[in-house]
Protein backbone atom coordinates (compact mmCIF):
# COMPACT_ATOMS: atom_id res chain seq x y z
CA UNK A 1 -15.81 8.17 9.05
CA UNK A 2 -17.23 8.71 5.35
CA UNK A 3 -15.45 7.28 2.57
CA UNK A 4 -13.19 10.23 1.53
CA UNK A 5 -12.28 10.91 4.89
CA UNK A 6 -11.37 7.02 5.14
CA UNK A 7 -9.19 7.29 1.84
CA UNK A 8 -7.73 10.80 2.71
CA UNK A 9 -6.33 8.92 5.43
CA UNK A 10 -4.61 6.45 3.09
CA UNK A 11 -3.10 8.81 0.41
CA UNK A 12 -2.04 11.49 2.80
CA UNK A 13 -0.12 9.74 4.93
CA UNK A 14 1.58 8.06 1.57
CA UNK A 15 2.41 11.37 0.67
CA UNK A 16 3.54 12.95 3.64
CA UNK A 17 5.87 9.83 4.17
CA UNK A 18 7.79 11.02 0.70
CA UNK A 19 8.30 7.18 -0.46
CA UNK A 20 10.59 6.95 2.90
CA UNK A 21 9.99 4.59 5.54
CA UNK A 22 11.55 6.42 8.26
CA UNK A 23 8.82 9.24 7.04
CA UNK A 24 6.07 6.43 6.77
CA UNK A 25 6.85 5.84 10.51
CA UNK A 26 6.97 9.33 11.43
CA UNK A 27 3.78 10.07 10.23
CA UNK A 28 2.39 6.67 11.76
CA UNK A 29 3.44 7.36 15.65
CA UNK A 30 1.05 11.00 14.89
CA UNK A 31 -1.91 8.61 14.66
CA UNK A 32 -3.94 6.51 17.21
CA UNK A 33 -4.16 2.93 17.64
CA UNK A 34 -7.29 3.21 15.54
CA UNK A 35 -6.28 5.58 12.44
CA UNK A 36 -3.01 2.99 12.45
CA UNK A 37 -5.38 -0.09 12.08
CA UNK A 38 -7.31 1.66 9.51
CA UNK A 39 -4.18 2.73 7.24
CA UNK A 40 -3.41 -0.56 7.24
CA UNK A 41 -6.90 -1.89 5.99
CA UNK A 42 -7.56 0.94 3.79
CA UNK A 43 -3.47 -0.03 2.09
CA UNK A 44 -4.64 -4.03 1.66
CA UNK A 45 -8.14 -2.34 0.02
CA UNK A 46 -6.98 -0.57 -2.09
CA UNK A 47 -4.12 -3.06 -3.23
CA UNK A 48 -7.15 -5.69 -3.83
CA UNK A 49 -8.80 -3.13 -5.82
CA UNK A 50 -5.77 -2.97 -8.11
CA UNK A 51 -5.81 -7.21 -8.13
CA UNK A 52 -6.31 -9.62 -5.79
CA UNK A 53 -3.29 -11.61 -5.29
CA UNK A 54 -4.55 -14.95 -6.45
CA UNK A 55 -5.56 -13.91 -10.23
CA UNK A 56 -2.47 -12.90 -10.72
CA UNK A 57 -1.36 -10.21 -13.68
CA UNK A 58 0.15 -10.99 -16.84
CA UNK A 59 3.12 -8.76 -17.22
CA UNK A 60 4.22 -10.38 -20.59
CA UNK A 61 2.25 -12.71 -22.73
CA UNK A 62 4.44 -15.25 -21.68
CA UNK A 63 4.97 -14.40 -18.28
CA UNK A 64 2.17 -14.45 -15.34
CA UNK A 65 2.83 -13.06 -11.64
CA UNK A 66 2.47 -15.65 -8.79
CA UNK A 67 0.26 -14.72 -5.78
CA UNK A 68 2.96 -13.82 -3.57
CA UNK A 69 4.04 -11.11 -7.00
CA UNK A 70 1.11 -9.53 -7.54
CA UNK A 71 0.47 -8.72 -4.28
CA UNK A 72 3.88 -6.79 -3.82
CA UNK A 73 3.69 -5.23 -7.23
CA UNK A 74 -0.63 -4.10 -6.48
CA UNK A 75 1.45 -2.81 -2.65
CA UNK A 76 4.12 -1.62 -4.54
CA UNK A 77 1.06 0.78 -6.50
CA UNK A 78 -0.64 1.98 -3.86
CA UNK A 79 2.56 2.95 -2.40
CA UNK A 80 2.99 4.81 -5.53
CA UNK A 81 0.05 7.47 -4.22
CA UNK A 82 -3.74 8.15 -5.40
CA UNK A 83 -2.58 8.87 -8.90
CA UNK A 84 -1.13 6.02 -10.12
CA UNK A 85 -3.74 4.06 -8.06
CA UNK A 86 -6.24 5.49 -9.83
CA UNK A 87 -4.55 5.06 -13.71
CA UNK A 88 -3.81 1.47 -12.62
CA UNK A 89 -7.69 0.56 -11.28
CA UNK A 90 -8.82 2.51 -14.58
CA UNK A 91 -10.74 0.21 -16.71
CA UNK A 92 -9.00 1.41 -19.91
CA UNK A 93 -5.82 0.48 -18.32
CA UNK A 94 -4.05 -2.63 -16.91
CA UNK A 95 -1.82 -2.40 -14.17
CA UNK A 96 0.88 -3.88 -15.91
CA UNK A 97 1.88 -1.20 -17.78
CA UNK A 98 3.28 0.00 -14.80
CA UNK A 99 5.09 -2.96 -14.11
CA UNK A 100 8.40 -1.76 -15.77
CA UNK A 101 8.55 1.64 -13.66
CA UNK A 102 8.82 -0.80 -10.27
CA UNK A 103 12.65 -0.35 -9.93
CA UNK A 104 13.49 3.15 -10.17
CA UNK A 105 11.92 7.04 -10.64
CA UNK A 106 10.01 8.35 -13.39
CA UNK A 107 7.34 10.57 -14.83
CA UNK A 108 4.37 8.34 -16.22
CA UNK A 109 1.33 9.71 -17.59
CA UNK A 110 1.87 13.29 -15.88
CA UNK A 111 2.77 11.52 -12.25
CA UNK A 112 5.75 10.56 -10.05
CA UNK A 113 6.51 6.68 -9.71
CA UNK A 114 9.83 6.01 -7.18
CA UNK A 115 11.36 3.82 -5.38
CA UNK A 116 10.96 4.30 -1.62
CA UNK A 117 14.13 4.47 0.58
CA UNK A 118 14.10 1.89 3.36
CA UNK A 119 15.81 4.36 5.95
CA UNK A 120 14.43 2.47 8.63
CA UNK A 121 15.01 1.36 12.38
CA UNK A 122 16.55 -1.66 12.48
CA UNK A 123 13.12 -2.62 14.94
CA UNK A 124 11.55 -3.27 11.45
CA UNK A 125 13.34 -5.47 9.92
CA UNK A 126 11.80 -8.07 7.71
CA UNK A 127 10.23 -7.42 4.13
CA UNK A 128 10.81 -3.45 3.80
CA UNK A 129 7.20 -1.89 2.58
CA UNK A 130 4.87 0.34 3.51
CA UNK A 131 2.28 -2.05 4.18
CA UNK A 132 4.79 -4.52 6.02
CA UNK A 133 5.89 -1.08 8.07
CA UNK A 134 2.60 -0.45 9.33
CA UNK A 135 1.61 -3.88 10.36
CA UNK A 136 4.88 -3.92 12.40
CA UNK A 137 4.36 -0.73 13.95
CA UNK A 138 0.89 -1.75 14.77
CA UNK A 139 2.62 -4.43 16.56
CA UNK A 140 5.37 -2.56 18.07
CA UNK A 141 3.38 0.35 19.23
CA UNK A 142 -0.06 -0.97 20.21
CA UNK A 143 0.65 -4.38 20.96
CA UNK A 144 -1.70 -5.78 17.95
CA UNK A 145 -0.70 -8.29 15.28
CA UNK A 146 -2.30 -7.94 12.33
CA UNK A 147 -2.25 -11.17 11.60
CA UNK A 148 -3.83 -12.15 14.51
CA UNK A 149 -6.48 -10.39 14.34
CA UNK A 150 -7.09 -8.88 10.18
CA UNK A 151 -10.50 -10.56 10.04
CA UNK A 152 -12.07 -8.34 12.51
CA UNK A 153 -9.99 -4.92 11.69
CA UNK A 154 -11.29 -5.66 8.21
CA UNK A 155 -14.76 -6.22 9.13
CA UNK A 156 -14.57 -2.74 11.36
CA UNK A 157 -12.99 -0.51 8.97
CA UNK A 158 -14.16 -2.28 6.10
CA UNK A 159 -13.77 0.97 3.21
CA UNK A 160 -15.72 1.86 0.11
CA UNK A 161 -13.04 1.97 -2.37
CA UNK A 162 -15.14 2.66 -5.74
């Protein structure tokens, strides 16, 4: 699978889930074990891309994100679909601008930014995102943590983001 194929993957589903989790599911069970695995690498790529967790991003000049912070706030991007991906990996820009749009819906720079409704079965409970969804239903469906396992599925579906 070429690169745009791999990332179609990524921002289509996002879409066609409609920042609902019930959707995000919905549009998961279509998939195979495989395209599942790779949503879920592709999501933690293209979150890195934005940051990686441990360099953190200054939101203020006085305040810095922890770890644990940035990497729900770079989730909470992708989850925000290819466009403001894109503005927020833009070398011009810094992700932090978005930072103030993280609680509710707007318009920003000609593209949607929302909060995602955590409709969900009660079967994935736990932090409610996206990401967190789709390692669950990993889980759930195909009997694979994750966790368990994230070295390899990132070595086999290892994307070209850039």
């Amino acid at each position: 699978m070429n690169s745009t194929t791999q990332l179609a993957l990524l921002w289509n589903t996002l879409h066609s889930a409609q920042r609902s989790l019930s959707h995000l599911e919905r549009e998961l069970s279509k998939m195979v074990q495989s395209d599942v695995e790779r949503f879920i690498v592709l999501y933690r790529w293209a979150s890195w891309e934005v940051c990686y967790p441990w360099d953190g991003i200054a939101v203020t000049d006085l305040a810095h994100l922890s770890e644990s912070s940035t990497e729900d706030f770079c989730d909470w991007i992708v989850s925000q679909g290819y466009h403001a991906w894109l503005y927020a990996c833009a070398q011009d820009n810094h992700p932090a601008q978005l930072y103030a749009f993280r609680d509710k819906s707007t318009s920003f720079k000609g593209f949607q930014l929302g909060v995602w409704s955590l409709d969900v079965d009660a079967r994935y409970c736990g932090y409610q995102s996206p990401f967190c969804l789709a390692v669950r239903f990993l889980q759930i469906k195909f009997n694979v943590d994750y966790w368990e396992h994230a070295n390899e599925l990132h070595d086999r579906y290892e994307p070209v983001i850039c």
